[in-house]
C-alpha atoms as a PDB file:
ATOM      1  CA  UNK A   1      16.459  -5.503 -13.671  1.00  0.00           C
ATOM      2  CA  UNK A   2      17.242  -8.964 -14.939  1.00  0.00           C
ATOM      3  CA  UNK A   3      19.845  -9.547 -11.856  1.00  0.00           C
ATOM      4  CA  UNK A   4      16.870  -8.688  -9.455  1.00  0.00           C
ATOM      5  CA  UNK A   5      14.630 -11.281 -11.706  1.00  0.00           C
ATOM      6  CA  UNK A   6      16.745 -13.984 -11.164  1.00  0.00           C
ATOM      7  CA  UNK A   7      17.039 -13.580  -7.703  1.00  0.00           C
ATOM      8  CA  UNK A   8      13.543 -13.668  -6.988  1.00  0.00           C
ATOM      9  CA  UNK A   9      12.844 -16.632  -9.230  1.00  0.00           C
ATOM     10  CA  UNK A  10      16.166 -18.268  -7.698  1.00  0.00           C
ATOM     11  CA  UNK A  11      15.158 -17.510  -3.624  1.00  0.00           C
ATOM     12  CA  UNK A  12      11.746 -18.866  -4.206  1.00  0.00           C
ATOM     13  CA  UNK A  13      13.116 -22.392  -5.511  1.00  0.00           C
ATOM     14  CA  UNK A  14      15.448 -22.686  -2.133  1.00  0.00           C
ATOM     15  CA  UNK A  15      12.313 -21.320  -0.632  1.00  0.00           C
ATOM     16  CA  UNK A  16       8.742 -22.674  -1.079  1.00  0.00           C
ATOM     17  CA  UNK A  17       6.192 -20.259  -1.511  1.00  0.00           C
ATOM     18  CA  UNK A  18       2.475 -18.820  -2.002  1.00  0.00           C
ATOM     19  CA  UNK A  19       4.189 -16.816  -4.977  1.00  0.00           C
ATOM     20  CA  UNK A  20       2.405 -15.157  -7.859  1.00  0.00           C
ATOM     21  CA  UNK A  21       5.098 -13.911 -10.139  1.00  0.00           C
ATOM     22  CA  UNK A  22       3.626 -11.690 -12.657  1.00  0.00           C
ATOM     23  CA  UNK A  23       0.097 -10.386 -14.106  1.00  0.00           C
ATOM     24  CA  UNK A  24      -0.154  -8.721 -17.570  1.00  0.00           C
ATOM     25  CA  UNK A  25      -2.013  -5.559 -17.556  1.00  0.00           C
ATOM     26  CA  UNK A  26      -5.740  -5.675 -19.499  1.00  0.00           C
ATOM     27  CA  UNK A  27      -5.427  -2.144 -20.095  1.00  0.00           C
ATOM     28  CA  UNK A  28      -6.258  -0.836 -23.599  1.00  0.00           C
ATOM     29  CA  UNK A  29      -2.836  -1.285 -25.894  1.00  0.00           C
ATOM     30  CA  UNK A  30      -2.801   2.731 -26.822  1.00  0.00           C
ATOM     31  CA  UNK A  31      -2.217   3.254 -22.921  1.00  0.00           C
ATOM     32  CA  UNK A  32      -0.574   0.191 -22.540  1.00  0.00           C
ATOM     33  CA  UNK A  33       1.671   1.450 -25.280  1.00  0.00           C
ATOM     34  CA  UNK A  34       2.244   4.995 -23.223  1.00  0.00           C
ATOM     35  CA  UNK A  35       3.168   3.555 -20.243  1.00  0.00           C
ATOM     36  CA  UNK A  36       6.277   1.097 -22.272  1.00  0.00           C
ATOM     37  CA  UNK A  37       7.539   4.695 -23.836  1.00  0.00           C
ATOM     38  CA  UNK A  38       7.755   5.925 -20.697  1.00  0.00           C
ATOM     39  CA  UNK A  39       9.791   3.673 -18.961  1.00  0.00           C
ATOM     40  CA  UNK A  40      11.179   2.971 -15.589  1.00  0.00           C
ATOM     41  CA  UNK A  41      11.430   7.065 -14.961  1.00  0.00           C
ATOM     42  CA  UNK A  42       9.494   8.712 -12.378  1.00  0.00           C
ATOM     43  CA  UNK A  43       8.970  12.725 -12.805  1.00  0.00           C
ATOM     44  CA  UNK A  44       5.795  15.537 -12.430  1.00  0.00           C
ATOM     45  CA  UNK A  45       5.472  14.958 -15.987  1.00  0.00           C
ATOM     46  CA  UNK A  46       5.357  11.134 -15.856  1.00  0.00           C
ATOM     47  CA  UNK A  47       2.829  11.170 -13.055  1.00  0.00           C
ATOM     48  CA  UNK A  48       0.337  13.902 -14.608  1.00  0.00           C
ATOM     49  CA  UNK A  49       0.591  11.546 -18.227  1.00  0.00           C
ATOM     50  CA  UNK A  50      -0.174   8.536 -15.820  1.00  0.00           C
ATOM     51  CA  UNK A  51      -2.893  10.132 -14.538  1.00  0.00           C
ATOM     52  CA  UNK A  52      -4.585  11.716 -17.415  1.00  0.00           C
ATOM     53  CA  UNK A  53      -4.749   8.626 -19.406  1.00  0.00           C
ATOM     54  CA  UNK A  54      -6.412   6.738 -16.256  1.00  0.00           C
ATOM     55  CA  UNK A  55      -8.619   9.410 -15.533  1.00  0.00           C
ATOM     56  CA  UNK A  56     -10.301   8.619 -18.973  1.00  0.00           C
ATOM     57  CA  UNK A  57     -10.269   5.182 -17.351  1.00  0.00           C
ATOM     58  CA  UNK A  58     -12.618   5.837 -14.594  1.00  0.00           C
ATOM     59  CA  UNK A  59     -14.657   8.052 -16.529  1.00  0.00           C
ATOM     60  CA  UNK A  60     -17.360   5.069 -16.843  1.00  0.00           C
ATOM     61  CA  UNK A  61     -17.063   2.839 -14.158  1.00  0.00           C
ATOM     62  CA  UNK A  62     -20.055   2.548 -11.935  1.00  0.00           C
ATOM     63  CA  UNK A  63     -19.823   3.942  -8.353  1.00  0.00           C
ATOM     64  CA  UNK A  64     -22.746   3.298  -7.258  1.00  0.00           C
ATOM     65  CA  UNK A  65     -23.477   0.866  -3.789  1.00  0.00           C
ATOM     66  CA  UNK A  66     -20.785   2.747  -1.679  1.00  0.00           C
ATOM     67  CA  UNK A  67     -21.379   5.179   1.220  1.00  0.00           C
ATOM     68  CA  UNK A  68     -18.278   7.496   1.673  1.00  0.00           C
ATOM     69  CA  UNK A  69     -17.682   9.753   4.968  1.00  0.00           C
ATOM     70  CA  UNK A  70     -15.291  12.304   4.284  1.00  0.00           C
ATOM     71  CA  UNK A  71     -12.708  13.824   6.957  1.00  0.00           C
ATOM     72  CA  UNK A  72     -12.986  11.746   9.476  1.00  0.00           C
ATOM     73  CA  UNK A  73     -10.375  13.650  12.500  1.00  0.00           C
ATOM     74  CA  UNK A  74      -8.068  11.085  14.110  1.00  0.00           C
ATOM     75  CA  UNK A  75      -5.665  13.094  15.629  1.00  0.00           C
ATOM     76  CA  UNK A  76      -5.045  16.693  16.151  1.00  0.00           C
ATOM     77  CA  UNK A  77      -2.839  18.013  13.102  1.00  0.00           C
ATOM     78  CA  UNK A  78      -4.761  18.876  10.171  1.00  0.00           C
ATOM     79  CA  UNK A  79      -3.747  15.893   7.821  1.00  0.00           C
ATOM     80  CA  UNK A  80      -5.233  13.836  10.463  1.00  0.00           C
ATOM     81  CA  UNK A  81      -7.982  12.710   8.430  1.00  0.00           C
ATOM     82  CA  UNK A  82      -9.292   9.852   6.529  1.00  0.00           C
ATOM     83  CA  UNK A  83     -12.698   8.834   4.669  1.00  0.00           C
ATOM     84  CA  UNK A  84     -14.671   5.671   5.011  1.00  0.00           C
ATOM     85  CA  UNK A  85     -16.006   3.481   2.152  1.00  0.00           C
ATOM     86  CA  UNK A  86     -18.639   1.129   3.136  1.00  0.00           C
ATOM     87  CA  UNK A  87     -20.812  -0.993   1.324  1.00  0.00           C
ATOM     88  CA  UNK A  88     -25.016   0.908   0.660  1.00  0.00           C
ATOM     89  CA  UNK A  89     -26.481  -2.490   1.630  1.00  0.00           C
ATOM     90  CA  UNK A  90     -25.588  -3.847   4.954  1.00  0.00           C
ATOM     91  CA  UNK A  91     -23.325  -6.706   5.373  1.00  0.00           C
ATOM     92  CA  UNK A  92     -24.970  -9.821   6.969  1.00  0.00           C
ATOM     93  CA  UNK A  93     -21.749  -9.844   9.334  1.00  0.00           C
ATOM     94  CA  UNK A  94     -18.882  -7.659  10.064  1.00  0.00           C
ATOM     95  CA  UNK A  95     -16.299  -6.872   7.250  1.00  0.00           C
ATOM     96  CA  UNK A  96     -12.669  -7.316   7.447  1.00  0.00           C
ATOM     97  CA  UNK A  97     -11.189  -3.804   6.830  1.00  0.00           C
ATOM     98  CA  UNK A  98      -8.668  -2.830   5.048  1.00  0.00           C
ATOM     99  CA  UNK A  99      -7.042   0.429   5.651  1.00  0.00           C
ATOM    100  CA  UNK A 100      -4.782   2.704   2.569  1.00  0.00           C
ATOM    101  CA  UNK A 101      -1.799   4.731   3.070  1.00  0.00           C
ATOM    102  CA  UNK A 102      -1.327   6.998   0.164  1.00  0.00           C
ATOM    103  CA  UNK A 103       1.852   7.694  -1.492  1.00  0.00           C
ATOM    104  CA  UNK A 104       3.402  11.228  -2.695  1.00  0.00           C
ATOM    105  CA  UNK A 105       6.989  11.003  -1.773  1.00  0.00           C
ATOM    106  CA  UNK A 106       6.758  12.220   2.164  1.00  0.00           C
ATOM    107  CA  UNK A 107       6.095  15.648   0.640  1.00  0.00           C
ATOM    108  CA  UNK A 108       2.759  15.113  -0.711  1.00  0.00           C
ATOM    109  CA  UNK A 109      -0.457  13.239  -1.700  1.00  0.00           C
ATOM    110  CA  UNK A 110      -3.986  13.828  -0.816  1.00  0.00           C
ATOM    111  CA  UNK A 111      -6.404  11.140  -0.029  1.00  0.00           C
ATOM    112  CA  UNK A 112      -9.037  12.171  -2.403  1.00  0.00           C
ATOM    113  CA  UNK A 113      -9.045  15.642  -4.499  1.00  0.00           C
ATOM    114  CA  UNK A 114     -12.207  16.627  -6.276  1.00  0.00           C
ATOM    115  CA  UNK A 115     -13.119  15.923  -9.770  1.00  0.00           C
ATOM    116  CA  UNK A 116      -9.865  13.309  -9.511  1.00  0.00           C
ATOM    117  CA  UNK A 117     -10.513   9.712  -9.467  1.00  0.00           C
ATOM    118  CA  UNK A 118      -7.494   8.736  -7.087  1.00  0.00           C
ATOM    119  CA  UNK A 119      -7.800   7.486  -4.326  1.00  0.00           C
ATOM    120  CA  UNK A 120     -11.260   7.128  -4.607  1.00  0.00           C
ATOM    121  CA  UNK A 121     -10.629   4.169  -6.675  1.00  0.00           C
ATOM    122  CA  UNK A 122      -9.320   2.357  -4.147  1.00  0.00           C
ATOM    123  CA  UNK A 123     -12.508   3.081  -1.438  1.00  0.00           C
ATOM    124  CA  UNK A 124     -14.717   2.107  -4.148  1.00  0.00           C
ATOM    125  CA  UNK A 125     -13.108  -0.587  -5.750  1.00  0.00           C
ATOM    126  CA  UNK A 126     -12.708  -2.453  -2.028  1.00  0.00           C
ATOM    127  CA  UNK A 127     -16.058  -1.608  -0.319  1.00  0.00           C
ATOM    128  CA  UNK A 128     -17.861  -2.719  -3.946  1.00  0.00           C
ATOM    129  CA  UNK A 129     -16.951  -5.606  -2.805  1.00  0.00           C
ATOM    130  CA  UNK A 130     -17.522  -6.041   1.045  1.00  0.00           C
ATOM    131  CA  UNK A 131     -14.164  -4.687   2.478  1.00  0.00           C
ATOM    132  CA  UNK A 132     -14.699  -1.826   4.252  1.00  0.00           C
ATOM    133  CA  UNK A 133     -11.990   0.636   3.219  1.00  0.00           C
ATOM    134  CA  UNK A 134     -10.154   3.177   4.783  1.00  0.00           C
ATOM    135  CA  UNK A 135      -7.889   5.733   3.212  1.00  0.00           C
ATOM    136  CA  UNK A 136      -5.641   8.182   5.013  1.00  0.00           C
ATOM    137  CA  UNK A 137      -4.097  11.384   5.119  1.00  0.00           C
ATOM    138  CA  UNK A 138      -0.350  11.591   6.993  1.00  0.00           C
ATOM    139  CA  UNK A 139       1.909  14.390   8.440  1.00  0.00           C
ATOM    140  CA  UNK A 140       4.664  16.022   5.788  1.00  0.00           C
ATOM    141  CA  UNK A 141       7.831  16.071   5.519  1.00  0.00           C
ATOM    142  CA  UNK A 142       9.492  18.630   5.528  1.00  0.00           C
ATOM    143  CA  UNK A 143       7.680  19.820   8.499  1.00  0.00           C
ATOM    144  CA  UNK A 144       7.253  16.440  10.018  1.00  0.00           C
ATOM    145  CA  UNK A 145      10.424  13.845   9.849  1.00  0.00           C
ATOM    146  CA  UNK A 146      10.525  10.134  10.616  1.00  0.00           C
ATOM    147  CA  UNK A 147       8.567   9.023  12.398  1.00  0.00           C
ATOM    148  CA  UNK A 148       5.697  11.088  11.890  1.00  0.00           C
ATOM    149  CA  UNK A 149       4.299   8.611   9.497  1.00  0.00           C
ATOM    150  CA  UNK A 150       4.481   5.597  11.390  1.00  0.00           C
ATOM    151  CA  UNK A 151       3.197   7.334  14.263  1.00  0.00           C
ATOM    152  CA  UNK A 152       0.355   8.780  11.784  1.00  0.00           C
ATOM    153  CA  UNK A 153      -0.322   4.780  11.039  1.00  0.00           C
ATOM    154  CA  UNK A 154      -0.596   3.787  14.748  1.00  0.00           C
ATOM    155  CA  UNK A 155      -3.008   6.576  14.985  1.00  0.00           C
ATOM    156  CA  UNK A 156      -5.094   5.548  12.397  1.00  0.00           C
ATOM    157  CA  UNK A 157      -5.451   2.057  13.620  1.00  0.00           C
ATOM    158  CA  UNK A 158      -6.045   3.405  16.764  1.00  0.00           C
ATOM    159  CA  UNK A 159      -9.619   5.370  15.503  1.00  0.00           C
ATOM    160  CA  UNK A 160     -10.255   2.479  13.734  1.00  0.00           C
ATOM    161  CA  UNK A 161     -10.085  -0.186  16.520  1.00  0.00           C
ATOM    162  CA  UNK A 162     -12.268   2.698  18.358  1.00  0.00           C
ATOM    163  CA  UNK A 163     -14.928   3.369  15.478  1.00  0.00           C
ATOM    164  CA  UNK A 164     -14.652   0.010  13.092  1.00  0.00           C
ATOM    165  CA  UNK A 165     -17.807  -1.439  14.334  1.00  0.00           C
ATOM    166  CA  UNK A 166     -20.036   1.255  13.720  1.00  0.00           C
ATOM    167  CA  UNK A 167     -19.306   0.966  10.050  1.00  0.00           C
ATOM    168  CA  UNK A 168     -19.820  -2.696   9.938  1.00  0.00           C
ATOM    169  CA  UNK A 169     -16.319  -3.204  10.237  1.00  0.00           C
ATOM    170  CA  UNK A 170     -14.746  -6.368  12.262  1.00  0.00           C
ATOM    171  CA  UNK A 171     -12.216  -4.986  14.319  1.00  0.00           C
ATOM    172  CA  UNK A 172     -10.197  -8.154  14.994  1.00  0.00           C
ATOM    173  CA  UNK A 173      -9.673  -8.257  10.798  1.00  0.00           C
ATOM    174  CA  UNK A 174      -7.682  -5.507   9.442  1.00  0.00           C
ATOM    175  CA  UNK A 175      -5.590  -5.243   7.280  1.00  0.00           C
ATOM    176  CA  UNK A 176      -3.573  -2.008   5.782  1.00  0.00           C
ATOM    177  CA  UNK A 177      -1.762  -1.443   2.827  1.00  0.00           C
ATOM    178  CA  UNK A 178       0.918   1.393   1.930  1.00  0.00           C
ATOM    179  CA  UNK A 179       1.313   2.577  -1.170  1.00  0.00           C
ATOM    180  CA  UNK A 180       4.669   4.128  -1.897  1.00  0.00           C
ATOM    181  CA  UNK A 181       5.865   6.360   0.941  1.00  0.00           C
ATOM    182  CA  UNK A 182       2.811   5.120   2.657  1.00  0.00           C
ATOM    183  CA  UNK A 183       4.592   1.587   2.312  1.00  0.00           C
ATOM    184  CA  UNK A 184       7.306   2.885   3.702  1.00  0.00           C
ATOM    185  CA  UNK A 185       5.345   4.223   6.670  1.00  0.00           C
ATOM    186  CA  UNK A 186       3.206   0.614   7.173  1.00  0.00           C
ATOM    187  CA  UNK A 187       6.738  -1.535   7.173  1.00  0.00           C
ATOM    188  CA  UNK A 188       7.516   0.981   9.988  1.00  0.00           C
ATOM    189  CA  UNK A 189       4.861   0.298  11.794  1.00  0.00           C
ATOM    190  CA  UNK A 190       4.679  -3.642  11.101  1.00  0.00           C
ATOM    191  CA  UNK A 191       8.194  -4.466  11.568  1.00  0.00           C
ATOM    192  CA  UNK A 192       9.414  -1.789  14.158  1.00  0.00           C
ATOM    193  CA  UNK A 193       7.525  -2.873  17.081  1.00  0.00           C
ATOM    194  CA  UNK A 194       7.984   0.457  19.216  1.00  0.00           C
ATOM    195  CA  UNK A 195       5.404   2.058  17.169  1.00  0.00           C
ATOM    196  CA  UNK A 196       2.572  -0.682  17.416  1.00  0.00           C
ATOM    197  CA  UNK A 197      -0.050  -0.142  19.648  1.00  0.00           C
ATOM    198  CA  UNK A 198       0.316  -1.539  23.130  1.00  0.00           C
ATOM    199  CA  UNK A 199      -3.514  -2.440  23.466  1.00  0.00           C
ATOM    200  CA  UNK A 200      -3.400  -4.667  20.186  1.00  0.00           C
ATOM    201  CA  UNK A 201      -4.205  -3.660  16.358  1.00  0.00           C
ATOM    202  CA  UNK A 202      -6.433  -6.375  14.921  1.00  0.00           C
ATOM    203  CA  UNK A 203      -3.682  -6.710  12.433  1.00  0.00           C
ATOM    204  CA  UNK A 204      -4.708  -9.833   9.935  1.00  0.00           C
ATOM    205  CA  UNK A 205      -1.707  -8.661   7.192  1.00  0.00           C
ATOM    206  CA  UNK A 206      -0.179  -6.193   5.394  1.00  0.00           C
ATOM    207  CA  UNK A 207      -0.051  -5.262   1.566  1.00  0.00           C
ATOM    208  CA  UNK A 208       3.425  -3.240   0.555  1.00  0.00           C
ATOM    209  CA  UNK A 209       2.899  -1.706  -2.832  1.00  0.00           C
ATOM    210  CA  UNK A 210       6.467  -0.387  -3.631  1.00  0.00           C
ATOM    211  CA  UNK A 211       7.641   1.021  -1.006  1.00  0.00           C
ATOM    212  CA  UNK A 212      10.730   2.671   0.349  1.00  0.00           C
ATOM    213  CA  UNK A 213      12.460   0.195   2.845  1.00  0.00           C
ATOM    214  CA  UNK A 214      15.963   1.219   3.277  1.00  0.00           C
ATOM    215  CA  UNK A 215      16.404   5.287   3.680  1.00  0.00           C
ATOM    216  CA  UNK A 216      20.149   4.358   3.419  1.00  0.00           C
ATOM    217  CA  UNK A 217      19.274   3.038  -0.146  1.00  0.00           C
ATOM    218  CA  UNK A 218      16.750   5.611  -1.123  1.00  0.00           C
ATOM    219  CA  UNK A 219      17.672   8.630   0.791  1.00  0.00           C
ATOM    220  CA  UNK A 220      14.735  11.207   0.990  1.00  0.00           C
ATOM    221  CA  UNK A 221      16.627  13.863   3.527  1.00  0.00           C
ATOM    222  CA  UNK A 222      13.385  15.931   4.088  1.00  0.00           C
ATOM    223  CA  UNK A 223      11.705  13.133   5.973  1.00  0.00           C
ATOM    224  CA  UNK A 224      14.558  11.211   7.306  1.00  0.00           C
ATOM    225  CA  UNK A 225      17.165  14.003   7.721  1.00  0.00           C
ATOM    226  CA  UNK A 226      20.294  14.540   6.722  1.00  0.00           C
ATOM    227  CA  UNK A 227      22.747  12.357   9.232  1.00  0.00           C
ATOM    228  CA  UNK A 228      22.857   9.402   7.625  1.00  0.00           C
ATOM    229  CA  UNK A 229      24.653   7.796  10.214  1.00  0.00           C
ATOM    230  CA  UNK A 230      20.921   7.378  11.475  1.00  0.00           C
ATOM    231  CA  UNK A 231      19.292   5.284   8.880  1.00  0.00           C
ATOM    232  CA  UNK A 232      19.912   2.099   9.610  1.00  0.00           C
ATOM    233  CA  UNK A 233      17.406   2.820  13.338  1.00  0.00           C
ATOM    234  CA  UNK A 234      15.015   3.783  10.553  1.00  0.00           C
ATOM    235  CA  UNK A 235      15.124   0.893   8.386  1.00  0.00           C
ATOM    236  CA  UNK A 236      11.906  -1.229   8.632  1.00  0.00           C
ATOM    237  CA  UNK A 237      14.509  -4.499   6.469  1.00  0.00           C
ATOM    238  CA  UNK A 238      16.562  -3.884   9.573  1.00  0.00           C
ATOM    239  CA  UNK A 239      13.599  -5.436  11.399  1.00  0.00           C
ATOM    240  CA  UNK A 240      12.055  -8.057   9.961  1.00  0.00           C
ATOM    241  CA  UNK A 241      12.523 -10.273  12.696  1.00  0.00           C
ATOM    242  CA  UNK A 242      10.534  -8.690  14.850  1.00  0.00           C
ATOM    243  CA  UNK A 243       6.506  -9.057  14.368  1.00  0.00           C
ATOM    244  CA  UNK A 244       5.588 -11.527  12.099  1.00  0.00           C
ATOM    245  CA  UNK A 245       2.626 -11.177  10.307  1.00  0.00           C
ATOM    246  CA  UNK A 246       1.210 -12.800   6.608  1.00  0.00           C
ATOM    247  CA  UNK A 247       2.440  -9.904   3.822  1.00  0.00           C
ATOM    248  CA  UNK A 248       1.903  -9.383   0.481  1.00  0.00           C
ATOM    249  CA  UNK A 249       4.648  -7.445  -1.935  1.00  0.00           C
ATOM    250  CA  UNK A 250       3.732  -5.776  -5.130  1.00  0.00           C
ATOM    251  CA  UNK A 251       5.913  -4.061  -7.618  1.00  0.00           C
ATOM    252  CA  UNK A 252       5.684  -2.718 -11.093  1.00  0.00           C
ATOM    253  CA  UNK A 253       7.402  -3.651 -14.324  1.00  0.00           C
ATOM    254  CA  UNK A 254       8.231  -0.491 -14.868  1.00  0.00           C
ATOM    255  CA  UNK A 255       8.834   0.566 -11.232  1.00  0.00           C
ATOM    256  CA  UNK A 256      12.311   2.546 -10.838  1.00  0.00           C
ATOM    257  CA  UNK A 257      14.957   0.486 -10.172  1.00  0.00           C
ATOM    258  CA  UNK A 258      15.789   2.010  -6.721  1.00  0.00           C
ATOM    259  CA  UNK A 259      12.141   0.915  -5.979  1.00  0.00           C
ATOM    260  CA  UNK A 260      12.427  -2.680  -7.343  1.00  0.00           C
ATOM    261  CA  UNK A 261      15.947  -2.691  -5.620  1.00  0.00           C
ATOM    262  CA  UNK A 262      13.956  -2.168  -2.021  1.00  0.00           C
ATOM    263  CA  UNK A 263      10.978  -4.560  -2.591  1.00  0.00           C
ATOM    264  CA  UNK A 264      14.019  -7.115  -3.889  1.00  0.00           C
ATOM    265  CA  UNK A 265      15.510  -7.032  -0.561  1.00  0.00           C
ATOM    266  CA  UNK A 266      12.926  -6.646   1.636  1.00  0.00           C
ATOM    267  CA  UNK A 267      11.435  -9.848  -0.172  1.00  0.00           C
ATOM    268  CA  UNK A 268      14.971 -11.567   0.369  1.00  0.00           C
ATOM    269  CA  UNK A 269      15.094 -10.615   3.908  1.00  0.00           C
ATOM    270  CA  UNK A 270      11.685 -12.230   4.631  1.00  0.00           C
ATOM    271  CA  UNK A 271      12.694 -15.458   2.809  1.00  0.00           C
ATOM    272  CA  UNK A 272      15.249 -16.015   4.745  1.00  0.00           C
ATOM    273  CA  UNK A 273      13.791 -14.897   8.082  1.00  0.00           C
ATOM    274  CA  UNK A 274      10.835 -17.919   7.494  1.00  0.00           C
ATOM    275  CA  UNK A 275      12.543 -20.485   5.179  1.00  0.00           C
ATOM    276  CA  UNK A 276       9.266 -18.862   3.330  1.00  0.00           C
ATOM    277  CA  UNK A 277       8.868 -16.366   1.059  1.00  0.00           C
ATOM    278  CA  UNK A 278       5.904 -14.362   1.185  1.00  0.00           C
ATOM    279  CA  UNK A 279       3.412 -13.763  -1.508  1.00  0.00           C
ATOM    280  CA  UNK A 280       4.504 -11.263  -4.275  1.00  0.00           C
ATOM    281  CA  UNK A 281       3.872 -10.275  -7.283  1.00  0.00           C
ATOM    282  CA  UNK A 282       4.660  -8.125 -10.231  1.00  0.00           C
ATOM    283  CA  UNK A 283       2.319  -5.599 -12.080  1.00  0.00           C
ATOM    284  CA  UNK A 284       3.671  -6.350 -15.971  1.00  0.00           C
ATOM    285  CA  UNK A 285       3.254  -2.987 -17.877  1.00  0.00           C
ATOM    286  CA  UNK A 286       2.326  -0.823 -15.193  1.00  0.00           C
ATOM    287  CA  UNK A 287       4.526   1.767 -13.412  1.00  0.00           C
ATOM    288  CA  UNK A 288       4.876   3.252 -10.534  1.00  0.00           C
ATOM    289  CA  UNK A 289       1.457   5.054 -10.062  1.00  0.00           C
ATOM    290  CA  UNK A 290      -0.461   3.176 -13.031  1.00  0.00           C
ATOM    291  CA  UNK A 291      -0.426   0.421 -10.679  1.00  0.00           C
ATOM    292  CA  UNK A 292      -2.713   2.022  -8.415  1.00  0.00           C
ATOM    293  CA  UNK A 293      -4.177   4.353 -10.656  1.00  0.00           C
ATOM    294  CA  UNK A 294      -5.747   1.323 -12.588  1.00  0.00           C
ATOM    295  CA  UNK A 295      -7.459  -0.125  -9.666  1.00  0.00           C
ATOM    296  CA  UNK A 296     -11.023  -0.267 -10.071  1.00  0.00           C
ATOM    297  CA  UNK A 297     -11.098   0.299 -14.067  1.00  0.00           C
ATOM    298  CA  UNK A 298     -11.385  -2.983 -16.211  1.00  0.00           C
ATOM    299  CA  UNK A 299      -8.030  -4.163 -15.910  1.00  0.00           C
ATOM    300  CA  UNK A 300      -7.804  -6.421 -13.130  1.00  0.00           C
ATOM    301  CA  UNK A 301      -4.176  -6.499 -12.545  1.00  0.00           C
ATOM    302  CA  UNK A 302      -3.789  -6.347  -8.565  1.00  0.00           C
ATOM    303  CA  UNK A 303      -7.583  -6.070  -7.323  1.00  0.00           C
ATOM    304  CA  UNK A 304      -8.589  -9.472  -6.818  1.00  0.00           C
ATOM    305  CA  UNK A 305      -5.704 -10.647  -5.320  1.00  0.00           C
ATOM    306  CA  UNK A 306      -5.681  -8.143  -3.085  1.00  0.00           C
ATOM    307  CA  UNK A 307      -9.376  -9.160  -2.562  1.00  0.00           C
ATOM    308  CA  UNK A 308      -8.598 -12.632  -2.302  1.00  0.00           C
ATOM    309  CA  UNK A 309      -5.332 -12.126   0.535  1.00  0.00           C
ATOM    310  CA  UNK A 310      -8.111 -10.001   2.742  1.00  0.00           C
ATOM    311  CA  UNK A 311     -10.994 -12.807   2.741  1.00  0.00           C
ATOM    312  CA  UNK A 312      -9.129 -15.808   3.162  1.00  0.00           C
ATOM    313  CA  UNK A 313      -7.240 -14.627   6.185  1.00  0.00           C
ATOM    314  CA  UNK A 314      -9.294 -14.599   9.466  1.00  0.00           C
ATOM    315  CA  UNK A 315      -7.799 -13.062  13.084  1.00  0.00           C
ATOM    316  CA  UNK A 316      -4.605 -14.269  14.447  1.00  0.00           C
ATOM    317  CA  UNK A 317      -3.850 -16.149  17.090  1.00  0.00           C
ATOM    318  CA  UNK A 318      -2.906 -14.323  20.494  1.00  0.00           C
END
């Protein structure tokens, strides 16, 4: 942990920066306490105390002023799915857009699951505040292996370039942000320019929330098989230099190391493909899923920056 640390800290002095280094989580100290105790260890068991303890979170917070449509089809399988969040009142001009890709280790997740508050939050929390939001269901491993989930992405993008604008969206501002495996799917799609779509994407930036950039490092052998001789064709680090659009890295405190080991790298790897690093920043007392879980509750750990990366970047140039 501390070698990884250092190296960020030491990169961004050879390389100037629009760094934030670390936030301190607002939530309250008994659950801030709970998620110290249980470390840097990701299990079931970790994931269902995460969750219980942010559930009681959400309990209160006000979702009012957001319209939700549910199971929207944008391809043929039947995880080919995702639900809109857009703002009650009408936007006096069309919203920048951010689309989600969920995480549950290639085998799992679930875009929204009744009487749960994730990842609702993340609809809400967004389109409460004029971004409308997108969230996304993806092929499975083991059923489906790489690239099923980049390919997933592109066809995402591809109903929302098609449908954007009837939901007030501006379909030359998007953004999308993977969460997880899903990160691991969006650097797919971002760096590894094969999978982009031919016609254009409306692509602003990208937000990686601990994701999975190296197979080779993190093997996960039900999505990206067993040869490993493979991997490295997989890789989204392996192409970095390829499209080059404005990202945004987040990681936990108490991420797993294997997971702080990948956004480590892939953050070196971008410093030293722009003399630049890119914007990044660390979630201090959050894990791996509290960091999303705790969007839209109180603490304000991630949200506004997020917030703040979406509105202040307008189209790119062609």
């Amino acid at each position: 942990m501390y070698r990884r640390t250092f190296f960020v800290v030491f990169i961004c002095v050879l390389f100037p920066a629009t760094l934030v280094m670390a936030q301190i989580s607002t939530a309250p100290p008994e659950v801030a306490a709970k998620i110290k105790e249980m470390g840097k260890h990701l299990s079931p068991e970790i994931i269902g105390h995460t969750a219980h303890h942010y559930v009681l979170l959400h309990g209160n917070v006000d979702r009012s002023g957001v319209k939700v449509t549910k199971d929207e089809k944008y391809g043929s399988d039947e995880r080919h799915k995702l639900d809109v969040y857009v703002p009650s009142e009408k936007a006096s001009s069309p919203m920048p857009i951010l689309v989600f890709v969920i995480g549950g280790g290639f085998v799992g997740g679930n875009k929204s699951t009744p009487s749960i508050p994730f990842y609702d939050n993340i609809g809400f929390y967004f389109a409460k505040r004029g971004i409308l939001t997108i969230i996304i269901n993806y092929r499975l491993a083991p059923k489906h292996k790489w690239p099923a989930g980049t390919e997933d992405v592109a066809g995402a993008l591809t109903w929302v370039r098609k449908n954007g604008e009837k939901f007030g969206g501006d379909t030359n501002r998007i953004f999308v942000m993977g969460y997880s495996s899903g990160g691991a799917h969006v650097a797919s799609y971002i760096f590894q320019e094969e999978f982009q779509l031919k016609e254009g994407d409306g692509l602003c930036g990208a937000i990686l929330m601990s994701g999975v950039y190296d197979p080779a490092v993190f093997p996960a052998p039900l999505y990206y098989g067993e040869d490993k001789s493979k991997y490295p064709s997989m890789a989204p680090i392996k192409y970095v230099e390829g499209r080059k659009i404005p990202i945004f890295i987040i990681f936990a405190e108490f991420d797993p190391y294997f997971f702080e080991g990948q956004t480590s790298d892939l953050f070196q790897a971008l410093c030293q493909r722009d003399k630049a690093c890119p914007t990044i920043k660390q979630l201090i007392g959050h894990n791996h899923v509290s960091q999303v879980f705790h969007i839209g509750t109180a603490d304000e750990s991630i949200g506004p920056d997020i917030v703040e990366f979406i509105r202040t970047r307008g189209p790119l140039s062609k």
